[in-house]
N, C-alpha and C. Protein backbone atom coordinates (compact mmCIF):
# COMPACT_ATOMS: atom_id res chain seq x y z
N UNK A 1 52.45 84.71 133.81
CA UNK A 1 53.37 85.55 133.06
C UNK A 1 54.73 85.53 133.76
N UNK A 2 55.91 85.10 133.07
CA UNK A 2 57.04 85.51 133.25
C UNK A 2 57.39 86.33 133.71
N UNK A 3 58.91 87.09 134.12
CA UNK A 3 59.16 88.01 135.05
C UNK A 3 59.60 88.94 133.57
N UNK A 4 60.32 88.23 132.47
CA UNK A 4 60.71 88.62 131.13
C UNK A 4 59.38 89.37 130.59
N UNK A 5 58.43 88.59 130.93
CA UNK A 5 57.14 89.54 130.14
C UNK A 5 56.65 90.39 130.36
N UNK A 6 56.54 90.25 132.30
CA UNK A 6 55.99 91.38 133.03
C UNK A 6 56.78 92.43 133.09
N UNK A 7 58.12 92.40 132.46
CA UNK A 7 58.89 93.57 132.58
C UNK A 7 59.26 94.17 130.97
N UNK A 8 58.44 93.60 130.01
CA UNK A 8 58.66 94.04 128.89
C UNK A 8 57.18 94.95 128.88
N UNK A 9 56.11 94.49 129.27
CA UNK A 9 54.87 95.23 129.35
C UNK A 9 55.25 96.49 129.68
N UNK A 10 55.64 96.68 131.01
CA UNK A 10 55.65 97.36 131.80
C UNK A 10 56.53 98.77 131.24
N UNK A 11 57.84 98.01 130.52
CA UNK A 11 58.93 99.20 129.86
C UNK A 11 57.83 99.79 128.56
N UNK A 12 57.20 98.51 128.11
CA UNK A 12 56.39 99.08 126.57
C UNK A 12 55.76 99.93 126.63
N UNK A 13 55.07 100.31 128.16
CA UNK A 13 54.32 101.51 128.35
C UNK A 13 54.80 102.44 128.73
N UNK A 14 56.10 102.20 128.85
CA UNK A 14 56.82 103.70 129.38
C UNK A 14 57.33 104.36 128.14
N UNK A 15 57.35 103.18 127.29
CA UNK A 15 57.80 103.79 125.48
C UNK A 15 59.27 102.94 125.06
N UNK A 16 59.62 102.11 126.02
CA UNK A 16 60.54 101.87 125.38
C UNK A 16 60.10 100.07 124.76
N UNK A 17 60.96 100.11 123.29
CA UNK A 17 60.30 98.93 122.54
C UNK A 17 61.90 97.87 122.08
N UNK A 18 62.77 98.94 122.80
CA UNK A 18 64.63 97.76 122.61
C UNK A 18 64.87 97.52 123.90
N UNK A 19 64.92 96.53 124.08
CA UNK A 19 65.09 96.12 125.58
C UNK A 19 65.35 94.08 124.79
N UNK A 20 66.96 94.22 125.92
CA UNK A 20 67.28 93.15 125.95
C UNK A 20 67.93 92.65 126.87
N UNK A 21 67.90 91.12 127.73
CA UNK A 21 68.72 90.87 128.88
C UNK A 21 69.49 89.90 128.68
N UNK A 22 70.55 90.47 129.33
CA UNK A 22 71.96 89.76 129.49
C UNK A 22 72.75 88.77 130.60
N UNK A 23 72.97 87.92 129.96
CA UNK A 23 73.70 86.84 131.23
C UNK A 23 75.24 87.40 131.53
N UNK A 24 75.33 87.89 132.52
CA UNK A 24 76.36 88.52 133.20
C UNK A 24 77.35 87.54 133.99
N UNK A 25 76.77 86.32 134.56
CA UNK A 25 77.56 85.52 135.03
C UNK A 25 78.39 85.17 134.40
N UNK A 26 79.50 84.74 135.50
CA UNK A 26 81.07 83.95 134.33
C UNK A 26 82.20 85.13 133.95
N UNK A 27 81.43 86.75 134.15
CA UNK A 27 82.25 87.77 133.58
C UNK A 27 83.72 88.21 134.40
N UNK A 28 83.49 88.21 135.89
CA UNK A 28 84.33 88.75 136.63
C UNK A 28 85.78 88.04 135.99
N UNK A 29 86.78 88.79 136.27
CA UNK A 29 87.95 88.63 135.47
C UNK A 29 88.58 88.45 134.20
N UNK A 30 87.17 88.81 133.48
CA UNK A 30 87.26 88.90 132.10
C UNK A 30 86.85 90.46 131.18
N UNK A 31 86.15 91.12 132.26
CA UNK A 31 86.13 92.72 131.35
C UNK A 31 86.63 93.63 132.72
N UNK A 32 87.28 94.24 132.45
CA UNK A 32 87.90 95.42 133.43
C UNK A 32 86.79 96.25 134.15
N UNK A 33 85.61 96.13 133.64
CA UNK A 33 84.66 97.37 133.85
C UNK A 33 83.35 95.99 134.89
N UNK A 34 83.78 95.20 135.07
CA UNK A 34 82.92 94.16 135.84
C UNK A 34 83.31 94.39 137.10
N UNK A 35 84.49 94.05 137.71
CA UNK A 35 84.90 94.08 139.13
C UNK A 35 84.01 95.39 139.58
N UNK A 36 83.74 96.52 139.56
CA UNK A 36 83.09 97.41 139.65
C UNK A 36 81.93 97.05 139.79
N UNK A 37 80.80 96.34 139.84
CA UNK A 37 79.86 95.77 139.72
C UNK A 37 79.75 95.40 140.93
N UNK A 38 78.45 95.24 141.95
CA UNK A 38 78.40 94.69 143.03
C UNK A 38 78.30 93.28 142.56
N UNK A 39 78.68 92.53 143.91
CA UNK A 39 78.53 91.09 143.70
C UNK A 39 77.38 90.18 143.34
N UNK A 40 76.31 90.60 143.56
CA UNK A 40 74.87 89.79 143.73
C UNK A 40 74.50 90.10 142.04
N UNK A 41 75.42 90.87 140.92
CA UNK A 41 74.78 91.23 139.76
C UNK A 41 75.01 89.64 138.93
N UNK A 42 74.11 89.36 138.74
CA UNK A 42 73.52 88.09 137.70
C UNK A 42 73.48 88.11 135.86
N UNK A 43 72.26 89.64 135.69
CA UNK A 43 71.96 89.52 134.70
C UNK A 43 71.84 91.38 134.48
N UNK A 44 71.68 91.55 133.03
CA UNK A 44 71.51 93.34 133.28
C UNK A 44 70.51 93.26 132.08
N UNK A 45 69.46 94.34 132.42
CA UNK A 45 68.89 94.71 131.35
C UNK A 45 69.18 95.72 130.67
N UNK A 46 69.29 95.93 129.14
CA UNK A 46 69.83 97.07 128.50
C UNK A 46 68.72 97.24 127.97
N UNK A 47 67.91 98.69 127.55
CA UNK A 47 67.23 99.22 127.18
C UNK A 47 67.90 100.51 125.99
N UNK A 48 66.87 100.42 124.84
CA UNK A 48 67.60 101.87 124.24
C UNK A 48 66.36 102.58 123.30
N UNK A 49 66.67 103.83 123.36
CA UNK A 49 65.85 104.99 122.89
C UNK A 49 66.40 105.36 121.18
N UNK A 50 65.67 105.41 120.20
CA UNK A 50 66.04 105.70 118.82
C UNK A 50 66.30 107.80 118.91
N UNK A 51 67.00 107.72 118.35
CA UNK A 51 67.44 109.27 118.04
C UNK A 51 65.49 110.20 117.55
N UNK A 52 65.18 109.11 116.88
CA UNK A 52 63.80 109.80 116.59
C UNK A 52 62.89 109.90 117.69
N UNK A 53 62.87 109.16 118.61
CA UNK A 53 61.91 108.83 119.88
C UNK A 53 62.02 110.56 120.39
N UNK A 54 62.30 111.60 120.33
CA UNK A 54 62.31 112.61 120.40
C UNK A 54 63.69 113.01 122.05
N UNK A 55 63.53 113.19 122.60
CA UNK A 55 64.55 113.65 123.69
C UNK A 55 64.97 112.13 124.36
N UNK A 56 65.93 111.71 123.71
CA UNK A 56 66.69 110.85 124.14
C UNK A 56 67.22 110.69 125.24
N UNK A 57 67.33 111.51 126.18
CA UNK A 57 68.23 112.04 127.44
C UNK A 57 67.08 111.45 128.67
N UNK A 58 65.58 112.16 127.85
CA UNK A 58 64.59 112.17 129.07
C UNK A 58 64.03 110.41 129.19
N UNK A 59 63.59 110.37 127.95
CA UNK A 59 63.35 108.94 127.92
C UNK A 59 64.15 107.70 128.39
N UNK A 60 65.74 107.87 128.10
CA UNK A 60 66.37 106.63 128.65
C UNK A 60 66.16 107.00 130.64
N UNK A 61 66.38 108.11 130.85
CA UNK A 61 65.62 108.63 132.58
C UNK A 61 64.48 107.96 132.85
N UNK A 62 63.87 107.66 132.15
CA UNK A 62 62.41 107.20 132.53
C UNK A 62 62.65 105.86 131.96
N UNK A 63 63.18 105.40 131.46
CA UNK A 63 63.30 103.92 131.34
C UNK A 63 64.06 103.50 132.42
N UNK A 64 65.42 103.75 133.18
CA UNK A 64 65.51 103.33 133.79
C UNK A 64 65.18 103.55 135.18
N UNK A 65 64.74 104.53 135.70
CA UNK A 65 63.59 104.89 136.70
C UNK A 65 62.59 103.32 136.82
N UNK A 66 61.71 103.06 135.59
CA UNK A 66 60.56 102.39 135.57
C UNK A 66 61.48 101.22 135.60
N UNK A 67 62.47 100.72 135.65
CA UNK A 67 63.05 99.29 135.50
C UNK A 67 63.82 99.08 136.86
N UNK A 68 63.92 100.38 137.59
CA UNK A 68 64.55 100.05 139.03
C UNK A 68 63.39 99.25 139.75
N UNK A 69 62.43 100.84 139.62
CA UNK A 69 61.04 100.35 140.52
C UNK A 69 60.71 99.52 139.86
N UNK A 70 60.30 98.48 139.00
CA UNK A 70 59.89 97.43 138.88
C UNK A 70 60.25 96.17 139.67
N UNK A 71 62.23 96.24 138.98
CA UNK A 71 62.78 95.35 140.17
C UNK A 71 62.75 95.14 141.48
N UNK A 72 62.89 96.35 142.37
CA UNK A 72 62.78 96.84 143.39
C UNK A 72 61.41 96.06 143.64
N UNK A 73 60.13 96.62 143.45
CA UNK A 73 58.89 96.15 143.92
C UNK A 73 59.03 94.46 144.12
N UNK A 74 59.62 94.36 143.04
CA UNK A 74 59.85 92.12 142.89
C UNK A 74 60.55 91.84 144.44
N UNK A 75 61.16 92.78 144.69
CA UNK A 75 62.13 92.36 145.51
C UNK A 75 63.84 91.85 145.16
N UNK A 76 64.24 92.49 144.14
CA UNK A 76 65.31 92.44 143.43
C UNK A 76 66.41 93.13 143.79
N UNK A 77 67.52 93.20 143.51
CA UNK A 77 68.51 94.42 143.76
C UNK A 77 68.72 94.91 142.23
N UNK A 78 69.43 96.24 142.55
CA UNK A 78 69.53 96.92 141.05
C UNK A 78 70.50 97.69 141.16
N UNK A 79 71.37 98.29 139.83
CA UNK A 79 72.28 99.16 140.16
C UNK A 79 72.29 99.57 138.63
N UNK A 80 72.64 100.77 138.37
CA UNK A 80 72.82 101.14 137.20
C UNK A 80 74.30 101.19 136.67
N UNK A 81 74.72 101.40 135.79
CA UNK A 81 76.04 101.39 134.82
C UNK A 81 76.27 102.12 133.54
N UNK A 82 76.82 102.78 133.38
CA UNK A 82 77.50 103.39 132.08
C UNK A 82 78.24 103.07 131.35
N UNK A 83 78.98 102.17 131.50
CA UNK A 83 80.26 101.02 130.71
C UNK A 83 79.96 99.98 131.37
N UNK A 84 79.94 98.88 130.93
CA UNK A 84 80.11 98.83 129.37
C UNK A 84 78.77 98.67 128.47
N UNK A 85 78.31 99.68 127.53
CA UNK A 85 77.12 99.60 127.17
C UNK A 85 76.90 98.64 126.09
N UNK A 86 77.87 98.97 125.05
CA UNK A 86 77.48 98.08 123.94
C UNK A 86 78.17 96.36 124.15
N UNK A 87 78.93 96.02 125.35
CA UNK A 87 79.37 94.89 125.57
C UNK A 87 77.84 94.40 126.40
N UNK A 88 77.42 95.21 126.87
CA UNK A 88 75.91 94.38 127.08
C UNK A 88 75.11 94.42 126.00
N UNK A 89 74.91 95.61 125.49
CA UNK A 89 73.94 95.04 124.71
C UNK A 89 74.24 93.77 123.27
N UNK A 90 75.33 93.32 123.12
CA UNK A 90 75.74 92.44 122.29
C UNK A 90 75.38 91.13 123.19
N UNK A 91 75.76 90.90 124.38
CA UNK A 91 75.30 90.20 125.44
C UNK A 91 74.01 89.73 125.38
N UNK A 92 72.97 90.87 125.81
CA UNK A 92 71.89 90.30 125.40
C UNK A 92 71.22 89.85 124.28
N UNK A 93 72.07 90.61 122.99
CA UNK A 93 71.53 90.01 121.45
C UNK A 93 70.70 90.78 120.78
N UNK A 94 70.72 92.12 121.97
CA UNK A 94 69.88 92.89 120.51
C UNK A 94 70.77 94.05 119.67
N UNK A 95 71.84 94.18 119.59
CA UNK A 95 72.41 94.40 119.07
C UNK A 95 73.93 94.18 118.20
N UNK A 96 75.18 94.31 117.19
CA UNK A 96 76.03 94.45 117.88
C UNK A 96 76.86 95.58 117.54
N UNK A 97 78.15 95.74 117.45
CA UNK A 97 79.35 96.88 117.20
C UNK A 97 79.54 96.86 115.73
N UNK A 98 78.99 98.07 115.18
CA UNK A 98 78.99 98.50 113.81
C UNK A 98 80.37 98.45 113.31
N UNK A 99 80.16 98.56 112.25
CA UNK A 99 81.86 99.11 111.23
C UNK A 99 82.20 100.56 112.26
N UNK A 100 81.61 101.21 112.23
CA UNK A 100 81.81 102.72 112.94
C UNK A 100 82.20 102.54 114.23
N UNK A 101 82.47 101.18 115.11
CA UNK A 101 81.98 101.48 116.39
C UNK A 101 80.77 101.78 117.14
N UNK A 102 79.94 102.24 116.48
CA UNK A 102 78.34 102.21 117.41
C UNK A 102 77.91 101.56 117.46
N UNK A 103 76.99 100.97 118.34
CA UNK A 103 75.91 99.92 119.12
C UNK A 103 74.67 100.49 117.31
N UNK A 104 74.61 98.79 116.94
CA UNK A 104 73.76 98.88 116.22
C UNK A 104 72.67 97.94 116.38
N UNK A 105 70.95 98.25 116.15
CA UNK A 105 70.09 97.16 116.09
C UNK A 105 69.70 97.12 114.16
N UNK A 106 68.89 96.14 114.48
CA UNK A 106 68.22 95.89 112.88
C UNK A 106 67.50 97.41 112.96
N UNK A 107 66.57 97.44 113.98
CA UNK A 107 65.20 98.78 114.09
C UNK A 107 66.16 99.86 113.85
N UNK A 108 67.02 100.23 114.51
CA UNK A 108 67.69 102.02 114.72
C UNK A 108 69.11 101.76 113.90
N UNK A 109 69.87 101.11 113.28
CA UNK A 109 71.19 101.09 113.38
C UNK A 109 72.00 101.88 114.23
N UNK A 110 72.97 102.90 114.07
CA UNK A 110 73.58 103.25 115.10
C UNK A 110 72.37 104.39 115.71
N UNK A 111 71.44 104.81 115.02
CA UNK A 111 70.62 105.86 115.95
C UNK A 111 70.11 105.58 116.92
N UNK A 112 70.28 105.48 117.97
CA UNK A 112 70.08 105.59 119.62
C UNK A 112 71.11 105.36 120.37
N UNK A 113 70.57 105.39 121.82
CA UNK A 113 70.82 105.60 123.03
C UNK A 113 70.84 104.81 123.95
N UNK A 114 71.69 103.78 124.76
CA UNK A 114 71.66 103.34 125.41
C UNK A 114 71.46 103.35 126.83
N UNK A 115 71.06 102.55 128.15
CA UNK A 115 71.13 102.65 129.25
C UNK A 115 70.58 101.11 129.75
N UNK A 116 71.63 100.73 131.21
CA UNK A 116 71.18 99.60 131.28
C UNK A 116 70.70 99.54 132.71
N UNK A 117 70.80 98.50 133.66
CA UNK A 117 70.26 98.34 135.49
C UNK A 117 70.97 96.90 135.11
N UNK A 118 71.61 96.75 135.77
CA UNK A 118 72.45 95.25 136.52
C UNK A 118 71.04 94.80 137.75
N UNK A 119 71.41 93.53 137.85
CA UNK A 119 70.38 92.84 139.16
C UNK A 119 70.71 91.60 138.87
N UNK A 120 69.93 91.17 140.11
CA UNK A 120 69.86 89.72 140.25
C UNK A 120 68.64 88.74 140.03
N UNK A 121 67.54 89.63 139.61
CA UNK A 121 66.80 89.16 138.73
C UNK A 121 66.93 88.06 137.89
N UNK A 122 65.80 87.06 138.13
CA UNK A 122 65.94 85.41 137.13
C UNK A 122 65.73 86.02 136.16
N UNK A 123 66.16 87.16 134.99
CA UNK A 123 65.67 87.11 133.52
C UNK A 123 65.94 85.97 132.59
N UNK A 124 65.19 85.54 131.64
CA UNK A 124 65.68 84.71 130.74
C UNK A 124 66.12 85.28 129.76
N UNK A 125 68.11 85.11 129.38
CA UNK A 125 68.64 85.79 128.79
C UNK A 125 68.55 85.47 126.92
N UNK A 126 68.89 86.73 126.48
CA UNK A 126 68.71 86.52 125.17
C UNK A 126 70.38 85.89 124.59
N UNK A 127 70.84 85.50 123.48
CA UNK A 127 71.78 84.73 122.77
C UNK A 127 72.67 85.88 122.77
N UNK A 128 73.81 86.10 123.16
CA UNK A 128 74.83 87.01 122.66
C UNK A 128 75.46 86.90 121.22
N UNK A 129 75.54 88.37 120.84
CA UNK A 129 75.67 88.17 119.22
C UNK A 129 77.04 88.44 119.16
N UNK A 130 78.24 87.85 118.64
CA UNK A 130 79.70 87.77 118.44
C UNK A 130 80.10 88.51 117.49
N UNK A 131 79.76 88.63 117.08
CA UNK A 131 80.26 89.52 115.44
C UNK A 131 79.70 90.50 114.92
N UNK A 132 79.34 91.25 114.31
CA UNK A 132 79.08 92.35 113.31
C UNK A 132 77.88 91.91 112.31
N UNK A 133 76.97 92.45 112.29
CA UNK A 133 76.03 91.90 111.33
C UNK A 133 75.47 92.92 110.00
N UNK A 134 77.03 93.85 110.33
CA UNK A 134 77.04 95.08 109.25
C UNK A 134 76.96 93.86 107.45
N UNK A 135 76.19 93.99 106.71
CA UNK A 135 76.56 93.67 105.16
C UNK A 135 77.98 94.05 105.49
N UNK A 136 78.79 92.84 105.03
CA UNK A 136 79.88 92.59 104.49
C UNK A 136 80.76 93.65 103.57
N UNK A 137 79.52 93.88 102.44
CA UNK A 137 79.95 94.55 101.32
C UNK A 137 79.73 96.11 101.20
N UNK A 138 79.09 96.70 102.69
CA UNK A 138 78.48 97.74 102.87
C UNK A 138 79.81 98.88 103.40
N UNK A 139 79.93 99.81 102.78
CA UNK A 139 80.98 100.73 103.42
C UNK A 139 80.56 102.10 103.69
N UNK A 140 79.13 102.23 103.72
CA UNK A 140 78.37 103.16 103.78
C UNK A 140 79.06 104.01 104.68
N UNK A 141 79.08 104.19 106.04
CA UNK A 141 79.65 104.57 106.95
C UNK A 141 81.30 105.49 106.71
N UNK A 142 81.47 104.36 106.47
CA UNK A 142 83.01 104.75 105.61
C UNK A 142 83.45 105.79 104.86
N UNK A 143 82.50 105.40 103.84
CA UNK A 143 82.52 106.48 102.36
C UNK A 143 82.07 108.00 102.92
N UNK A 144 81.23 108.10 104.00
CA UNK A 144 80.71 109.23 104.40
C UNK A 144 81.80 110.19 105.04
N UNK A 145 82.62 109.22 106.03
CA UNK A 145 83.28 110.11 107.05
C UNK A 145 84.49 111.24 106.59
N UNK A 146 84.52 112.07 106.63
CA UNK A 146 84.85 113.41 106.10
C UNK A 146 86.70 113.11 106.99
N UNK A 147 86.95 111.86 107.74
CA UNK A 147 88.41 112.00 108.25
C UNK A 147 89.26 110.53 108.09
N UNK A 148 88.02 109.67 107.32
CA UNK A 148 88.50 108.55 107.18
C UNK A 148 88.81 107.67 108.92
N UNK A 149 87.92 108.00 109.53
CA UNK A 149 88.47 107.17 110.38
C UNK A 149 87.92 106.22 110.66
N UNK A 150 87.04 105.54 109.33
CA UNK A 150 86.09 104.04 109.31
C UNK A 150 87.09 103.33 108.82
N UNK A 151 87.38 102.15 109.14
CA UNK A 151 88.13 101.73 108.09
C UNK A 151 87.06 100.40 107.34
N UNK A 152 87.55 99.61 106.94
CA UNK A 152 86.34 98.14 105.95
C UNK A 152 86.75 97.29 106.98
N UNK A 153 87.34 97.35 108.11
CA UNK A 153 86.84 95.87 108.68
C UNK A 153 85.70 95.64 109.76
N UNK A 154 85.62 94.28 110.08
CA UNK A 154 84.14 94.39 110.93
C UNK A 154 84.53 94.05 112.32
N UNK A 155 83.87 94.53 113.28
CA UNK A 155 84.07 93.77 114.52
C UNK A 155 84.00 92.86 115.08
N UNK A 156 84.68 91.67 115.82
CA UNK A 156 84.32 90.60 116.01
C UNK A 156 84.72 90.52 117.72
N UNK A 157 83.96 89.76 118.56
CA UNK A 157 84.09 89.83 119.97
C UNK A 157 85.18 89.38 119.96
N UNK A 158 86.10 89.38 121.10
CA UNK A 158 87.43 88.98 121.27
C UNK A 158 88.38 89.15 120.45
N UNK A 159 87.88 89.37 118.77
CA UNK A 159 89.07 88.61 118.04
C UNK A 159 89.62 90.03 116.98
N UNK A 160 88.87 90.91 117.68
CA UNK A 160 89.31 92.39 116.65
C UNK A 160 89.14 93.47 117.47
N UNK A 161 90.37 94.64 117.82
CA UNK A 161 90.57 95.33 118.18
C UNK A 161 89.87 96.64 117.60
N UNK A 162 89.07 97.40 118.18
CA UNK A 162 88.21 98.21 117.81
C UNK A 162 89.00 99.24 117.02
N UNK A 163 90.28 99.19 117.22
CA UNK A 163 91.41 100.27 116.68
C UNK A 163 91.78 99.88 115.14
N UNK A 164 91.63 98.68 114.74
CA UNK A 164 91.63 98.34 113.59
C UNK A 164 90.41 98.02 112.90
N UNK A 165 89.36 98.93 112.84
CA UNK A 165 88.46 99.20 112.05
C UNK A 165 87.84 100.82 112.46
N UNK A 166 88.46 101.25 113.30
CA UNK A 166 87.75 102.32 113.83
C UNK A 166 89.04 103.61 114.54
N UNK A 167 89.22 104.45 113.99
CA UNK A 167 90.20 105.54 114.93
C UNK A 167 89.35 106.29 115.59
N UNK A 168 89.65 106.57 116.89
CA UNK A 168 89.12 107.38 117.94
C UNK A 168 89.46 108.82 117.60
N UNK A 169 90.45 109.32 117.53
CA UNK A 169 91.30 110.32 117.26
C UNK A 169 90.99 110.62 116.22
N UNK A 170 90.54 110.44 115.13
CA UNK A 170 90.32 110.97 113.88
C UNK A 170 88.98 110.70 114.45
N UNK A 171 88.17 109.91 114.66
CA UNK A 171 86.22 110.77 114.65
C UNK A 171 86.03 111.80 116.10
N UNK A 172 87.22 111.99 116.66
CA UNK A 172 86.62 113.40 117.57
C UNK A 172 87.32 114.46 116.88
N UNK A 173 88.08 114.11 115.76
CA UNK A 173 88.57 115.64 115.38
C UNK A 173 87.44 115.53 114.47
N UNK A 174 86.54 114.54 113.75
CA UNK A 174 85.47 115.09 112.58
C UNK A 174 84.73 115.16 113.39
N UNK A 175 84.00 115.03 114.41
CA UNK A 175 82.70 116.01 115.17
C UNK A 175 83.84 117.29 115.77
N UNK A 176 84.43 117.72 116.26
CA UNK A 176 85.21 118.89 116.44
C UNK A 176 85.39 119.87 115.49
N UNK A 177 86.46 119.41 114.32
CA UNK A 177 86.63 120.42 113.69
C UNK A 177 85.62 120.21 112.14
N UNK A 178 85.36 118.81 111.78
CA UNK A 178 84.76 118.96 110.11
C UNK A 178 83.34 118.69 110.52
N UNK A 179 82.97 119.02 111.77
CA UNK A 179 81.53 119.14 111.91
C UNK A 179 80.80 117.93 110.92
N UNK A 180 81.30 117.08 110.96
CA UNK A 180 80.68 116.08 110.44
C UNK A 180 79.31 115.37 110.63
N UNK A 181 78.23 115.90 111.67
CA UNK A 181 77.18 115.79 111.85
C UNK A 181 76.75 114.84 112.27
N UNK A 182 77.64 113.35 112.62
CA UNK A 182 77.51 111.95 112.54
C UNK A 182 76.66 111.24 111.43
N UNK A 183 77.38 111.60 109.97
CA UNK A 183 77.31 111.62 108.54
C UNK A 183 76.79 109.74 108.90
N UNK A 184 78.03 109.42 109.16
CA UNK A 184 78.03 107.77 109.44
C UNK A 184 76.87 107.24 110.21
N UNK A 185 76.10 107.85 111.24
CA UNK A 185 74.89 107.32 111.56
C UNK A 185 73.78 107.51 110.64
N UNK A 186 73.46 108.67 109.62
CA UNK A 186 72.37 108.72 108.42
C UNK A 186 72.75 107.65 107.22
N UNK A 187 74.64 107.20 107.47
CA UNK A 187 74.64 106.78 106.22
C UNK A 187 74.43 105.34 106.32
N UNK A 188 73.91 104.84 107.46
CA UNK A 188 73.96 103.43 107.66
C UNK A 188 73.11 102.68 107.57
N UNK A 189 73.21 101.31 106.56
CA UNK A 189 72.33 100.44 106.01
C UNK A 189 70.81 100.19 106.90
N UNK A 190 71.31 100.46 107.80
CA UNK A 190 69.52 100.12 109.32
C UNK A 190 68.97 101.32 109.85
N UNK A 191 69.72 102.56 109.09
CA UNK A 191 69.27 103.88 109.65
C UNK A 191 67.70 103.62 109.56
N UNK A 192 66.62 104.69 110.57
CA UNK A 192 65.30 104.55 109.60
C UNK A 192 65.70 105.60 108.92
N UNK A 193 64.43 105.92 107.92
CA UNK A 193 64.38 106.82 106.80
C UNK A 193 63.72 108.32 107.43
């Protein structure tokens, strides 16, 4: 068994079933949030919890708990990270950047939670996904948001500024003041039901 397998078992029993790894090499001087990174980091695993999986907070804790000590036991190094989340998980391919801005999979669309562990672990990495795999014709998200701050275009790595499909400033005044509920995560084509 692989080190990829023995560490997918291992998360499957802790409950988590999104887990994807990322080739990290090649990055330094290309994302601002890398230099920060110790040197020996190779590859990162991103793991994520669905909004339904019940306490999202506790579970991604225990996912990455069980993915230190795993590494750790191999004899690995590990470090955890908070940025950049959804630039890994597009990295590894199981997700990518919605119309809305959120980290979307096929399973959860934007509902969940991310958390990842950097190392130097041989994982065998998954295909990084470049673009948006929102339907084209889908404005679901959009039509919902109570401040307009979706706009119709899609994200594309490098080649689209998150500011031109997405205002920051207008979706913290609709969770602030129009209590908008994150309308745009129920209204989205991969939500579950």
């Amino acid at each position: 068994m692989n080190i990829n397998s023995e560490f997918i078992e291992v998360l499957n029993k802790a409950g988590c079933e999104i887990i994807g790894f990322a080739d990290l090499q090649g990055l330094r001087g290309v994302n601002p949030h890398v230099p920060l990174w110790p040197v020996y980091v190779t590859s990162g695993v991103i793991m994520g919890a669905a909004y339904t999986a019940g306490d999202t907070g506790q579970l991604l804790n225990l996912f990455t708990k069980t993915a230190v000590q795993f590494l750790r036991d191999k004899g690995y190094k590990t470090n955890t990270v908070v940025k950049p989340l959804k630039m890994l998980g597009t990295l590894s391919g199981i997700g990518w950047v919605g119309r809305c801005a959120m980290f979307n999979t096929e399973q959860t669309g934007p509902a969940l939670r991310l958390t990842c562990v950097l190392t130097n672990a041989p994982f065998e990495c998954g295909t990084p996904i470049t673009q948006s795999l929102c339907p084209p014709d889908c404005t679901n998200c959009a039509d919902v948001c109570p401040t307009n701050a979706i706009s119709k275009g899609l994200w594309e790595q490098g080649a689209i500024d998150h500011s031109e499909y997405w205002n920051y400033d207008l979706c913290r005044k609709g969770r602030s003041k129009e209590k908008c509920g994150a309308r745009c995560i129920s209204a989205c084509h991969y939500a579950p039901e």
